[in-house]
N, C-alpha and C. Protein backbone atom coordinates (compact mmCIF):
# COMPACT_ATOMS: atom_id res chain seq x y z
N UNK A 1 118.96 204.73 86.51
CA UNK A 1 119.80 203.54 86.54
C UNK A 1 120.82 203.57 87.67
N UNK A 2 121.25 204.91 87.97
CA UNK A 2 122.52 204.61 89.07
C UNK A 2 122.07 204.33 90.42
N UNK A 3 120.68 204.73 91.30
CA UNK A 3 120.08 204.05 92.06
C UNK A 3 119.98 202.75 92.27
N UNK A 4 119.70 202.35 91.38
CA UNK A 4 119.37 200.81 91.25
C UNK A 4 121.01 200.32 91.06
N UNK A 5 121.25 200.42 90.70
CA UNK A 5 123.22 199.84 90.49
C UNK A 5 124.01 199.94 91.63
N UNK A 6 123.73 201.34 92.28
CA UNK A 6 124.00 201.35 93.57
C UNK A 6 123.60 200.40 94.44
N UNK A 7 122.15 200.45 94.62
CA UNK A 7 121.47 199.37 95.66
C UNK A 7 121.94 198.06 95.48
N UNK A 8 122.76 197.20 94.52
CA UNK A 8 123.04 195.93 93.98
C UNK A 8 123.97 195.84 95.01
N UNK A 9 125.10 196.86 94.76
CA UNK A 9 126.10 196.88 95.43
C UNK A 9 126.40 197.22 96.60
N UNK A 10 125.27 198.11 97.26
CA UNK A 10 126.00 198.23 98.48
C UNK A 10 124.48 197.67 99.73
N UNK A 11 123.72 196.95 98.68
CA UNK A 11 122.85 195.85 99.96
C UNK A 11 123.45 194.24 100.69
N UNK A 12 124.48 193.98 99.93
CA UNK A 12 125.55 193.46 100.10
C UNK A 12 126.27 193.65 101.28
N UNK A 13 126.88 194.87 101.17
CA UNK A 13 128.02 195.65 102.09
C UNK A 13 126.96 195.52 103.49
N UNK A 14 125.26 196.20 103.34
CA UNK A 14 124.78 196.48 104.66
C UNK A 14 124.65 195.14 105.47
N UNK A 15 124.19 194.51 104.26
CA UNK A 15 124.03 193.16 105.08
C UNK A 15 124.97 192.61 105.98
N UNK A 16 126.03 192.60 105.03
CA UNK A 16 127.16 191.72 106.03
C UNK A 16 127.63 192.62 107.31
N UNK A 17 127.55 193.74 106.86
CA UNK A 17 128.24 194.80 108.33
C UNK A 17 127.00 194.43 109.30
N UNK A 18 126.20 194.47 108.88
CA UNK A 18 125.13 194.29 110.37
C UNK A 18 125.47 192.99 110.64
N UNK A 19 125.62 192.10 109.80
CA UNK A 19 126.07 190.71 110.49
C UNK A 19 127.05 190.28 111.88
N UNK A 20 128.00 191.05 110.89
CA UNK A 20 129.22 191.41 111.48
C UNK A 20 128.76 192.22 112.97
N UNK A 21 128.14 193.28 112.72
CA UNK A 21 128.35 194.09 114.38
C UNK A 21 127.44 193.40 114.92
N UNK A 22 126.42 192.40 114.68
CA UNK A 22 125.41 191.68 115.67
C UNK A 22 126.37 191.05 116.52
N UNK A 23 127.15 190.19 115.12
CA UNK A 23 127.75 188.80 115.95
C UNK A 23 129.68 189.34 116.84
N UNK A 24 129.44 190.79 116.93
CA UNK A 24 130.43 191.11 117.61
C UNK A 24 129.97 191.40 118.83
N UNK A 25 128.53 192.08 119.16
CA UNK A 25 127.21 192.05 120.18
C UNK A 25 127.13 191.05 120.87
N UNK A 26 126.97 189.96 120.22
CA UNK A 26 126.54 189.05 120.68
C UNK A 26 127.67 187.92 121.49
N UNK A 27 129.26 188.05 120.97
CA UNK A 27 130.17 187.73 121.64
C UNK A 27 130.22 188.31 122.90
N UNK A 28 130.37 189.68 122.82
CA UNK A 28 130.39 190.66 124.02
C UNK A 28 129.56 190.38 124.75
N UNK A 29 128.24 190.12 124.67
CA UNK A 29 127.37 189.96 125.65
C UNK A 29 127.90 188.47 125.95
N UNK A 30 128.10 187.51 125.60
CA UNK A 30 127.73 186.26 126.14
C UNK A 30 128.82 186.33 126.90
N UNK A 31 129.78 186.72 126.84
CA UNK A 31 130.94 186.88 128.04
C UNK A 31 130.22 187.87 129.19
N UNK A 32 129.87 188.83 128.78
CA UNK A 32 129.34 189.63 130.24
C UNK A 32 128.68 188.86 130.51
N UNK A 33 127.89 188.44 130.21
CA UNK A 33 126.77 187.54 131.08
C UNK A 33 127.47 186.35 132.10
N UNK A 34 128.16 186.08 131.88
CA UNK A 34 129.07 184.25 132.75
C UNK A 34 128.66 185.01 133.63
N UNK A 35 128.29 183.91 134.54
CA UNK A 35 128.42 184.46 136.40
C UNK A 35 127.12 184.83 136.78
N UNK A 36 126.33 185.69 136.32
CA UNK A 36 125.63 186.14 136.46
C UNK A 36 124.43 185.84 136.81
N UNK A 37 123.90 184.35 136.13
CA UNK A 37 123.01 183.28 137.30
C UNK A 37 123.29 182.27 136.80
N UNK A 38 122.98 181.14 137.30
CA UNK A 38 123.57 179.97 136.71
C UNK A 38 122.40 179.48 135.72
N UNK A 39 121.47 179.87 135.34
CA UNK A 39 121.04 179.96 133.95
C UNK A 39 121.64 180.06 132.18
N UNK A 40 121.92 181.35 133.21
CA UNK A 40 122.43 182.42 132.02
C UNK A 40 123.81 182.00 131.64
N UNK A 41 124.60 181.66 133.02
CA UNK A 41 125.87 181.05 132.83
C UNK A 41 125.81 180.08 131.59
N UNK A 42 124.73 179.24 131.64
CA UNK A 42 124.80 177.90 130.80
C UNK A 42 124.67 178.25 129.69
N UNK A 43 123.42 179.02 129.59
CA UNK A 43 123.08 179.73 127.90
C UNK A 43 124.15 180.41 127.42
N UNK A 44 124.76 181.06 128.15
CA UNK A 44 125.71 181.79 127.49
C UNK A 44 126.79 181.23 127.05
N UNK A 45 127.25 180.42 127.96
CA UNK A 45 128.68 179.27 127.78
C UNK A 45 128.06 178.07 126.64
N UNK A 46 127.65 178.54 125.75
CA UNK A 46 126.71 177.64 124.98
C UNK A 46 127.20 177.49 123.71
N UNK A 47 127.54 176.17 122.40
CA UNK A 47 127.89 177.12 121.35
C UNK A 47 125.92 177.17 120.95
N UNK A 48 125.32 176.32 121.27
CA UNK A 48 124.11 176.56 120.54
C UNK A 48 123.55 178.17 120.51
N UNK A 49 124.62 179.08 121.40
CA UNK A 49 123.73 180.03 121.57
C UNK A 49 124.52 180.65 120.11
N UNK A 50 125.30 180.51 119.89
CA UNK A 50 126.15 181.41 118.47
C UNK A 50 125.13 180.48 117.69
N UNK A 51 125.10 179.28 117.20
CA UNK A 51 124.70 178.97 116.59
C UNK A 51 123.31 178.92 116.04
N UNK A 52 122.16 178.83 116.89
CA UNK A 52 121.10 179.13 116.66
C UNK A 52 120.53 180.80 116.10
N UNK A 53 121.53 181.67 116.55
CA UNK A 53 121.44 183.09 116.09
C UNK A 53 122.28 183.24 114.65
N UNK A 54 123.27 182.17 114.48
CA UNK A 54 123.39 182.40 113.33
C UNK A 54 123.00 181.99 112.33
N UNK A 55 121.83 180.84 112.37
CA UNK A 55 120.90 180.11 111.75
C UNK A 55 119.56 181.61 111.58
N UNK A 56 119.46 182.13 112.39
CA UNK A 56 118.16 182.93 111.98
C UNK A 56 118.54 183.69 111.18
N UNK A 57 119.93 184.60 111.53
CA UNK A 57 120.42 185.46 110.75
C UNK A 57 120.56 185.30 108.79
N UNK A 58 120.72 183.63 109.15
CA UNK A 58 120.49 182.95 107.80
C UNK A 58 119.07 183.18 107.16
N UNK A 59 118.17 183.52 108.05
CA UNK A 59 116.65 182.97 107.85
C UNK A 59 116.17 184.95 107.36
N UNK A 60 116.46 185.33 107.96
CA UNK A 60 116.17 186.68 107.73
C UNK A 60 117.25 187.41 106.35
N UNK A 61 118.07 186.97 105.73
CA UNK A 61 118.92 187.08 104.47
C UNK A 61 118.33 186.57 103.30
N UNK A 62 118.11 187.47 102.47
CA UNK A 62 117.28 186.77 101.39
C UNK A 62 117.87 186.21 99.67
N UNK A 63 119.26 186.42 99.74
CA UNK A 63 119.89 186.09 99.15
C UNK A 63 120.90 184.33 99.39
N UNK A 64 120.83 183.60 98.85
CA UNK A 64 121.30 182.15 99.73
C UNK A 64 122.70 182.46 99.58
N UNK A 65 123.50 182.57 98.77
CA UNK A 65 125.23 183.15 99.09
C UNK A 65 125.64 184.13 99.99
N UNK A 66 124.53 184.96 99.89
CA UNK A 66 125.03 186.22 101.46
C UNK A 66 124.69 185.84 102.55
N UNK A 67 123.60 184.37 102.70
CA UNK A 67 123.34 184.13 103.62
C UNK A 67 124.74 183.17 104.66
N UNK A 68 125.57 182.66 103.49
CA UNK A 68 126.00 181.54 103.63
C UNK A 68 127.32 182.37 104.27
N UNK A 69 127.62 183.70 103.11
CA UNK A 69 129.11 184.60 103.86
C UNK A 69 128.58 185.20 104.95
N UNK A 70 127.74 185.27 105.32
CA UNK A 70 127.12 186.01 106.52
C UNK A 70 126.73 184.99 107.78
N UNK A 71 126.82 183.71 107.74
CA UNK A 71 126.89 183.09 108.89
C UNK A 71 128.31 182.73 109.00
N UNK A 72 129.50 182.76 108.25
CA UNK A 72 130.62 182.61 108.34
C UNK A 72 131.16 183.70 109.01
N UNK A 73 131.20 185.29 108.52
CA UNK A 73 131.28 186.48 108.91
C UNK A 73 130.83 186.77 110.52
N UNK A 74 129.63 186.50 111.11
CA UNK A 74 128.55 186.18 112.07
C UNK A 74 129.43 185.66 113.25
N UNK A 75 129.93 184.30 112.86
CA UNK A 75 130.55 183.42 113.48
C UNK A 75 132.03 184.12 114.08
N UNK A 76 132.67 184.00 113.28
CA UNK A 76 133.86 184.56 113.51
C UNK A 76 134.02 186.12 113.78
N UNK A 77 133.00 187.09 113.81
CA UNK A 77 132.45 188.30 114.42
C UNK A 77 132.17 188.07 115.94
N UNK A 78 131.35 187.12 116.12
CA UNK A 78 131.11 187.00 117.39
C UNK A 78 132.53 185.79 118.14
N UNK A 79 133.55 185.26 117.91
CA UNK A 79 134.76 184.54 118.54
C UNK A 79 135.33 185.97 119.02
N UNK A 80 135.07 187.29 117.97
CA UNK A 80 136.30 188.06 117.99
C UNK A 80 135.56 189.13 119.57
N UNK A 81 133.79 189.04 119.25
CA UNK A 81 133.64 189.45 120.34
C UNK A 81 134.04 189.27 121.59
N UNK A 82 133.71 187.64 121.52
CA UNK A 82 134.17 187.01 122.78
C UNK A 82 135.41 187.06 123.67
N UNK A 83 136.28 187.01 122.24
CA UNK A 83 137.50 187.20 123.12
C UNK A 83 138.25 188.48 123.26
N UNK A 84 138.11 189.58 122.56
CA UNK A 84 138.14 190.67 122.86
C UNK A 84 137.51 191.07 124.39
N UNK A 85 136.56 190.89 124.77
CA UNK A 85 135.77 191.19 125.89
C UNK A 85 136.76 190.56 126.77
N UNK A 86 137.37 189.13 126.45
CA UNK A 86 138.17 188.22 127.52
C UNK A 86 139.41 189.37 128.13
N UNK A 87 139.72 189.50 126.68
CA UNK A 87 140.97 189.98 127.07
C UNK A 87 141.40 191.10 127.74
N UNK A 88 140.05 192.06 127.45
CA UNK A 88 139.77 193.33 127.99
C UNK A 88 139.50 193.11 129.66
N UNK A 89 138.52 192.20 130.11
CA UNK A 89 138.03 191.75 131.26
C UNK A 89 139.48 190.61 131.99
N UNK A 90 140.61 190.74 131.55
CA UNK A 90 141.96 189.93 131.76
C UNK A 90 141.55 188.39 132.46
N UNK A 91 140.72 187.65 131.18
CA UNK A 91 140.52 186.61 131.64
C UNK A 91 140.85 185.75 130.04
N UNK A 92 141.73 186.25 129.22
CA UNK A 92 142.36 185.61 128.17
C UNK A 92 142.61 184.49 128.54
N UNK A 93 144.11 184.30 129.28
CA UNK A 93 144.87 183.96 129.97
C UNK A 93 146.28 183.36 128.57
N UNK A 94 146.64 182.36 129.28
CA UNK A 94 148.13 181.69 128.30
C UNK A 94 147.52 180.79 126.88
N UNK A 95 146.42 180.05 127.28
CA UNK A 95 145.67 178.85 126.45
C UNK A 95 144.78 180.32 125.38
N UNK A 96 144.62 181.57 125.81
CA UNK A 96 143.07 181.72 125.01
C UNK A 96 143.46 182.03 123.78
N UNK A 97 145.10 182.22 122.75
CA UNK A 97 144.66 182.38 121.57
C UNK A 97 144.48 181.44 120.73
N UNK A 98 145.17 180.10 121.22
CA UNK A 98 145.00 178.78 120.91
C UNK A 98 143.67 178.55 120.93
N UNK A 99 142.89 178.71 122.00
CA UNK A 99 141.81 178.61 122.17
C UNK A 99 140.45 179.19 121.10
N UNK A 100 141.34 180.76 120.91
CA UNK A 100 140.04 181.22 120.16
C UNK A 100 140.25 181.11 118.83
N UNK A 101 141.36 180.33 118.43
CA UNK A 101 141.76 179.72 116.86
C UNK A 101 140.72 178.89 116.26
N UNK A 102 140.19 177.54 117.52
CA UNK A 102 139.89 176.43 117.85
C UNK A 102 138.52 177.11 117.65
N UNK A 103 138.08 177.61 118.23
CA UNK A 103 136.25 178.24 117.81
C UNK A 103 136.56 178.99 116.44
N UNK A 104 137.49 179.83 115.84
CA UNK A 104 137.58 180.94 114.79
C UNK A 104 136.81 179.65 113.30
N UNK A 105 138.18 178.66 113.69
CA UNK A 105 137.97 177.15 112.67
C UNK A 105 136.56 177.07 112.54
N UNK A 106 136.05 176.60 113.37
CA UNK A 106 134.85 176.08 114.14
C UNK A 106 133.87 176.58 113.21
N UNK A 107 133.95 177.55 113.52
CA UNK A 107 132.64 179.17 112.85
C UNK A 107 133.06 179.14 111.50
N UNK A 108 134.50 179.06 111.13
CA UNK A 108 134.39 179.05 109.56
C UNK A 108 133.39 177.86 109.20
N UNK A 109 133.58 176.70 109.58
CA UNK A 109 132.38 175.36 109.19
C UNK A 109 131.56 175.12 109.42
N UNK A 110 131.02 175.91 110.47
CA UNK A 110 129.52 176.03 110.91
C UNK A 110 129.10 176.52 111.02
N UNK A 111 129.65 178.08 111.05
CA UNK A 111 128.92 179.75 110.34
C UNK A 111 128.03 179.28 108.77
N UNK A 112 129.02 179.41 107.77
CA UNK A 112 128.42 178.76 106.86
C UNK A 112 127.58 177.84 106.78
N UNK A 113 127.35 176.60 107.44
CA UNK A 113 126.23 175.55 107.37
C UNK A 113 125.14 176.40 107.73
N UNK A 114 125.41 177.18 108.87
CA UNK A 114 123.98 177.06 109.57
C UNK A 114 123.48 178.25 108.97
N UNK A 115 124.08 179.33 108.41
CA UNK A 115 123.69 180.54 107.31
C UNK A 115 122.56 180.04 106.30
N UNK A 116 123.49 178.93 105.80
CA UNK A 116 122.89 177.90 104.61
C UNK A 116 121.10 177.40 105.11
N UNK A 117 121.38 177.07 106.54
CA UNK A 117 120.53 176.20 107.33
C UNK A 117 119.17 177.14 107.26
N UNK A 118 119.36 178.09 107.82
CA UNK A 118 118.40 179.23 108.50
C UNK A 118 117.63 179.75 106.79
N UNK A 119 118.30 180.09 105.78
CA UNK A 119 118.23 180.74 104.54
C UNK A 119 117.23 179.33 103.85
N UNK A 120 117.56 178.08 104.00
CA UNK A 120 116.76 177.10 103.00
C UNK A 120 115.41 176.60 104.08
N UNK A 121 115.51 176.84 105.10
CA UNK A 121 114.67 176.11 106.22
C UNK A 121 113.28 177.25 105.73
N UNK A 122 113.13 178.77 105.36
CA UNK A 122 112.63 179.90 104.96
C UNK A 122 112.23 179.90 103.67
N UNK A 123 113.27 179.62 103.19
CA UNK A 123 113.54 179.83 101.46
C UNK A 123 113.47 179.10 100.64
N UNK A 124 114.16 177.92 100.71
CA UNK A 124 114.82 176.66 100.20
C UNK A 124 113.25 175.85 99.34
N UNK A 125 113.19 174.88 98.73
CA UNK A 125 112.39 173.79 97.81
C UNK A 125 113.02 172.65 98.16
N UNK A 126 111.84 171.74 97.77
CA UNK A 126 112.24 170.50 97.53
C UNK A 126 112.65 169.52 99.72
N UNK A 127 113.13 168.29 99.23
CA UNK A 127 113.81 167.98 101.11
C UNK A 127 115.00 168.56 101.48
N UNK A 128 115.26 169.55 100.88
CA UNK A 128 116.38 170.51 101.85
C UNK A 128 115.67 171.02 102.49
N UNK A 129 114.85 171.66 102.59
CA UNK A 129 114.43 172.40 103.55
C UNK A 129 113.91 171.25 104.83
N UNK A 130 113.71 170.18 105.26
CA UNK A 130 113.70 169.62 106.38
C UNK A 130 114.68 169.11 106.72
N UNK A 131 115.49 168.64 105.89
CA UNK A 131 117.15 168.70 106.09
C UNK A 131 117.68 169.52 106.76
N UNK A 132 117.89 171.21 106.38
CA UNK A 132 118.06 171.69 107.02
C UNK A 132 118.04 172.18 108.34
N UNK A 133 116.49 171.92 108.43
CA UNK A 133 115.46 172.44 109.73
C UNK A 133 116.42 171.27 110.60
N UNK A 134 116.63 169.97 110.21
CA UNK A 134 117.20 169.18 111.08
C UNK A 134 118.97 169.69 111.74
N UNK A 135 119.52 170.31 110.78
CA UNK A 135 121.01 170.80 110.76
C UNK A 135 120.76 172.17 112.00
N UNK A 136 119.05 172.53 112.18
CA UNK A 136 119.84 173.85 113.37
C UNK A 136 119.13 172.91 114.65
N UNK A 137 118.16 172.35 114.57
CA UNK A 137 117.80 171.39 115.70
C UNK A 137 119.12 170.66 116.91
N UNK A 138 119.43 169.59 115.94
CA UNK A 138 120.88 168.77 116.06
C UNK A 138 121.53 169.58 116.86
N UNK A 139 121.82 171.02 116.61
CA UNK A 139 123.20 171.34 117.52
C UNK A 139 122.45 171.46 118.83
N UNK A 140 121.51 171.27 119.18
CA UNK A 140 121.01 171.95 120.95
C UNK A 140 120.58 170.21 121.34
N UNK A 141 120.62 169.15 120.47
CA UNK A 141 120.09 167.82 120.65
C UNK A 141 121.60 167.49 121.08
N UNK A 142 122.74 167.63 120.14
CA UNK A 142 123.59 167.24 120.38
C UNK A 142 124.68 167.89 121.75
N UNK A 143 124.18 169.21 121.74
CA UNK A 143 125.11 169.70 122.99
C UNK A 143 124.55 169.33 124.39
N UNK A 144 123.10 168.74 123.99
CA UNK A 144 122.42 168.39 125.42
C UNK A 144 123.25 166.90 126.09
N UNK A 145 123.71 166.29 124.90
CA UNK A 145 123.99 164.68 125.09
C UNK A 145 125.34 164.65 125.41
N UNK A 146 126.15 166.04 124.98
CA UNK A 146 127.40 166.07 125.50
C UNK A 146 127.25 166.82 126.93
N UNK A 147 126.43 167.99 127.32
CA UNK A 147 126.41 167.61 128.87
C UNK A 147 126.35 166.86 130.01
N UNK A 148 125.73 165.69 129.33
CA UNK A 148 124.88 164.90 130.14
C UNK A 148 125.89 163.68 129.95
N UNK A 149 126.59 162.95 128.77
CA UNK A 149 127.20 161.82 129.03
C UNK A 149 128.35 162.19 128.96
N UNK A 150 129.20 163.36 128.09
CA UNK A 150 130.58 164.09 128.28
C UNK A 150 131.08 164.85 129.97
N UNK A 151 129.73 165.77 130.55
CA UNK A 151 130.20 166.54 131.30
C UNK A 151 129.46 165.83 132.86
N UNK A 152 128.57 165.02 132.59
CA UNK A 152 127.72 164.63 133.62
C UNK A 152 126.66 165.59 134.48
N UNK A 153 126.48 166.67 133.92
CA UNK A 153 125.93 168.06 133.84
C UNK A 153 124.14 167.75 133.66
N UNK A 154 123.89 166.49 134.54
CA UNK A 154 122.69 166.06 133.99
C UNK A 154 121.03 167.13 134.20
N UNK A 155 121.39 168.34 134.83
CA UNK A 155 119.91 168.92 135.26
C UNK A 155 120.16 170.43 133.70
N UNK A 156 121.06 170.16 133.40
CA UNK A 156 121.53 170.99 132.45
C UNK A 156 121.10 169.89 130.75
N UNK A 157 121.83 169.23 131.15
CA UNK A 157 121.56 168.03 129.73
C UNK A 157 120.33 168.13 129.36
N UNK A 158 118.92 167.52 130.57
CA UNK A 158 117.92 167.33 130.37
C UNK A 158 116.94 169.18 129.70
N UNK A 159 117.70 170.28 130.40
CA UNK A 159 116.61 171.09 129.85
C UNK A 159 117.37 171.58 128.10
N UNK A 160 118.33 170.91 127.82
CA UNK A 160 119.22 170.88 126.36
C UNK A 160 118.09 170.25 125.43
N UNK A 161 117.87 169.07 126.32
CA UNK A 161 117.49 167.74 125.11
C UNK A 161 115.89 168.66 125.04
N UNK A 162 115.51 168.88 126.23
CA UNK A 162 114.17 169.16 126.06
C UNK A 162 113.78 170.80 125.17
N UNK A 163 114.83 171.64 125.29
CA UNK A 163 114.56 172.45 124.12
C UNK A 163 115.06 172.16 122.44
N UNK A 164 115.96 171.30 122.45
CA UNK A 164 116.26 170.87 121.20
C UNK A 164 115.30 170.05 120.71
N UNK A 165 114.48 169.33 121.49
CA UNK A 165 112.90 168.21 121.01
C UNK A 165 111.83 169.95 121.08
N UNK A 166 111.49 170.33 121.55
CA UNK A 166 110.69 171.37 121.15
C UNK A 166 111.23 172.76 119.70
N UNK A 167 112.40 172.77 119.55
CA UNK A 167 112.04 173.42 118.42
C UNK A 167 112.41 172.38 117.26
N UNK A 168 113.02 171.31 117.14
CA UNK A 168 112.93 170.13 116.47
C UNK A 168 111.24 170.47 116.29
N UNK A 169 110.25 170.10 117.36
CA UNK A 169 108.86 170.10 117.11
C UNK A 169 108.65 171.54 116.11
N UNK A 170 108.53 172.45 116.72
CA UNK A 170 108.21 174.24 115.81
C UNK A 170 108.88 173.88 114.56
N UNK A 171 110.22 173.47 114.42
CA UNK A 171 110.45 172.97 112.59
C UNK A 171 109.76 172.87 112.51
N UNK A 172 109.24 171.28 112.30
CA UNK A 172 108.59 170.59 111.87
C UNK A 172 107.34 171.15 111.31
N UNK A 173 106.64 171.51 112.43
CA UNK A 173 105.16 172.35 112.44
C UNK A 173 105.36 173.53 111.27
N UNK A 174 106.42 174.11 111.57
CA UNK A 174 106.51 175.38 110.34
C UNK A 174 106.69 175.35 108.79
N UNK A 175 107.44 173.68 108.70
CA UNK A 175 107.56 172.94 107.66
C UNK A 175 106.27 172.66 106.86
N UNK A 176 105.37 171.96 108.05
CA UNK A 176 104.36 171.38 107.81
C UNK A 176 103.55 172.29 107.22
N UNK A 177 103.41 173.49 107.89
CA UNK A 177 102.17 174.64 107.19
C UNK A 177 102.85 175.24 106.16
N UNK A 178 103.64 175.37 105.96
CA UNK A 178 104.66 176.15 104.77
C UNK A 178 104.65 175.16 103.75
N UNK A 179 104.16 174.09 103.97
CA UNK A 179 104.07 172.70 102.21
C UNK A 179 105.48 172.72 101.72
N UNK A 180 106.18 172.38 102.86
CA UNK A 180 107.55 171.56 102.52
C UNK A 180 107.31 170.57 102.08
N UNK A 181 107.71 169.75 101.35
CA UNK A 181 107.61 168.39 100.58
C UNK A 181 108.44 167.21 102.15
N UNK A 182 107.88 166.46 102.55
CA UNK A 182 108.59 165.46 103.08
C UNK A 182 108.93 166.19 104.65
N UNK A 183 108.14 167.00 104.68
CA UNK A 183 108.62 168.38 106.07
C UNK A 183 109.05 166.68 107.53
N UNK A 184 108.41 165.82 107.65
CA UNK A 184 108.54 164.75 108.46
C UNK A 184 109.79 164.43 108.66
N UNK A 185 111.11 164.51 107.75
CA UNK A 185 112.08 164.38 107.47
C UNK A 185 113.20 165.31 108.89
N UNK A 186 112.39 166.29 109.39
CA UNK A 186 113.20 167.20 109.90
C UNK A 186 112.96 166.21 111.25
N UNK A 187 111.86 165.91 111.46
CA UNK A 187 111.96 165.29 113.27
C UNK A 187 112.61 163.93 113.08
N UNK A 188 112.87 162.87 111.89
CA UNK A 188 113.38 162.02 111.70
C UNK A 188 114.94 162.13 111.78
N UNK A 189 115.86 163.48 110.71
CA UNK A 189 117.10 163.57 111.21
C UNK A 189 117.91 164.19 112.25
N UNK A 190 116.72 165.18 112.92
CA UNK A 190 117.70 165.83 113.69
C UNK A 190 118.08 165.10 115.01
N UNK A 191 117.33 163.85 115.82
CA UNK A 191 118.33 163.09 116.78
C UNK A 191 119.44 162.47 116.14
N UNK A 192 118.86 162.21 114.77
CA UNK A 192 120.53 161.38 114.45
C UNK A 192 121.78 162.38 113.86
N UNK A 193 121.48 163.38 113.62
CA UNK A 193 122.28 164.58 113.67
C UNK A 193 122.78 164.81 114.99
N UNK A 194 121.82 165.19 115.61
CA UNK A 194 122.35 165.49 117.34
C UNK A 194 123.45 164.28 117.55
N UNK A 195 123.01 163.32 117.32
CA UNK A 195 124.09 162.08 117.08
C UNK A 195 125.54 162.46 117.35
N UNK A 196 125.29 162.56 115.67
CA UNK A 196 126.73 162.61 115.52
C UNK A 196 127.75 164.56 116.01
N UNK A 197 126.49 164.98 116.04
CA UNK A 197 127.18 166.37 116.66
C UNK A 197 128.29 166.28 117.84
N UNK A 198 127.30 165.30 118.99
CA UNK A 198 127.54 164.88 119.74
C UNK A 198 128.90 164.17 120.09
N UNK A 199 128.73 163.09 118.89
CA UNK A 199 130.19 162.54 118.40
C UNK A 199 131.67 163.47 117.89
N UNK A 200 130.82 164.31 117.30
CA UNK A 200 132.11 165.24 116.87
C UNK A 200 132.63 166.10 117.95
N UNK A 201 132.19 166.35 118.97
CA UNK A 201 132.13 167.18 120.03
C UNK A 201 133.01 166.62 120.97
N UNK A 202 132.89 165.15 121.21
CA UNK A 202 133.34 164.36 122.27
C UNK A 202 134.91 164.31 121.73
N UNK A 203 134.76 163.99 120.19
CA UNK A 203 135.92 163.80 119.65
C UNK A 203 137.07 164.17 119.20
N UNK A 204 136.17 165.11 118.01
CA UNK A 204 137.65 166.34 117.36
C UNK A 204 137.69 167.49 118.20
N UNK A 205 136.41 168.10 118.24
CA UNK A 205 136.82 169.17 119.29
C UNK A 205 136.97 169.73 120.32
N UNK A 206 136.92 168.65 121.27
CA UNK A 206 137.08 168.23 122.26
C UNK A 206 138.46 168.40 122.64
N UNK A 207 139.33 167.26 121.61
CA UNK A 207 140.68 167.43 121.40
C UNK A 207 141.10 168.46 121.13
N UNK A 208 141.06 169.33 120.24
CA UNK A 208 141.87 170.22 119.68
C UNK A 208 141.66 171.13 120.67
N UNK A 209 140.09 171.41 121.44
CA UNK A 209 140.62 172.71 122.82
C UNK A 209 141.67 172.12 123.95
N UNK A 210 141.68 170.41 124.08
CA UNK A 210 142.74 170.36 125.38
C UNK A 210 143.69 170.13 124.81
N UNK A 211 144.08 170.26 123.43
CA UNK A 211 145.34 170.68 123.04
C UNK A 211 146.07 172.03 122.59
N UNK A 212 144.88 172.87 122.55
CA UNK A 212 144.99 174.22 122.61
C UNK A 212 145.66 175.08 123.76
């Protein structure tokens, strides 16, 4: 019995610590990387890039509540990477704790979604699961539309939109062979998700970094 009682309790603990040191990895790297080609610059300066890794991380968790503290954890693991690395590399500056408040927020509300996202898109029954599939799509639909009509960043926009319509497509398809109920649902919401991502992007948080 104490094996097994043990394992309850501390598969929990492993999970989230690996969460945790990925998405402290994964801060660190996306700061080393800036500069480095103007590819990589983009991917890296990306939130889709936190976000889509913290959607898998969801997908590979097999519990749906650890999935959900573990894209929250994830999130705000990897801000702390990021800016740790900043600060170390003395490119904080006066704006960056304001700044990395403004993403910390961020990751608390969309760590969790997309934990949620990655864990039901795998796991999930019923039209959540193309729901979902639409909730990790949306953010690379929607950050493409804020390059392109926010930043005017148009050779950047276009290869956004065009990987956010191709794994929008792989949902779908993965939906489809996996006998999701309504799997069609995922290529139907995720432009209008991207939508409003888009909208929220231009809008609230947009604001709150140039008031940061």
């Amino acid at each position: 019995m104490a094996p097994v009682t043990a394992s309850r309790y501390n598969a929990p603990v492993a999970v989230l610590t690996a969460t945790g040191v990925f998405g402290l990895l994964l801060g660190w790297a996306t700061y080393g990387l800036h500069g480095t080609t103007p590819l990589l610059d983009r991917v890296t300066n990306s939130t889709s890039t936190w976000i889509i890794w913290t959607a898998a991380a969801g997908a590979l968790i097999r519990d749906r509540r650890l999935a959900v503290w573990g894209g929250a954890l994830m999130m705000l693991a990897t801000c702390g990477g990021y800016y740790t690395a900043s600060a170390l590399g003395d490119t904080f500056g006066s704006g960056g704790l304001g700044t990395a408040a403004v993403w910390s927020v961020a990751g608390l509300i969309g760590g969790p979604l997309l934990g949620w996202a990655g864990w039901t898109v795998r796991r999930g029954r019923g039209d959540l699961r193309p729901a979902a599939g639409a909730v990790i799509a949306m953010v690379v639909l929607g950050e493409g539309g804020w390059l392109g009509l926010g930043l005017r960043y148009w050779g950047e926009a276009v290869a956004f939109l065009t990987a956010g319509a191709l794994l929008t497509a792989l949902l779908t398809v993965y939906l489809a062979r996996t006998g999701a109920h309504r799997y069609w649902l995922c290529a139907v919401l995720a432009p209008v998700g991207g939508l409003v991502f888009y909208l929220a992007e231009k809008t609230i948080l947009n604001g709150l970094l140039g008031s940061a």
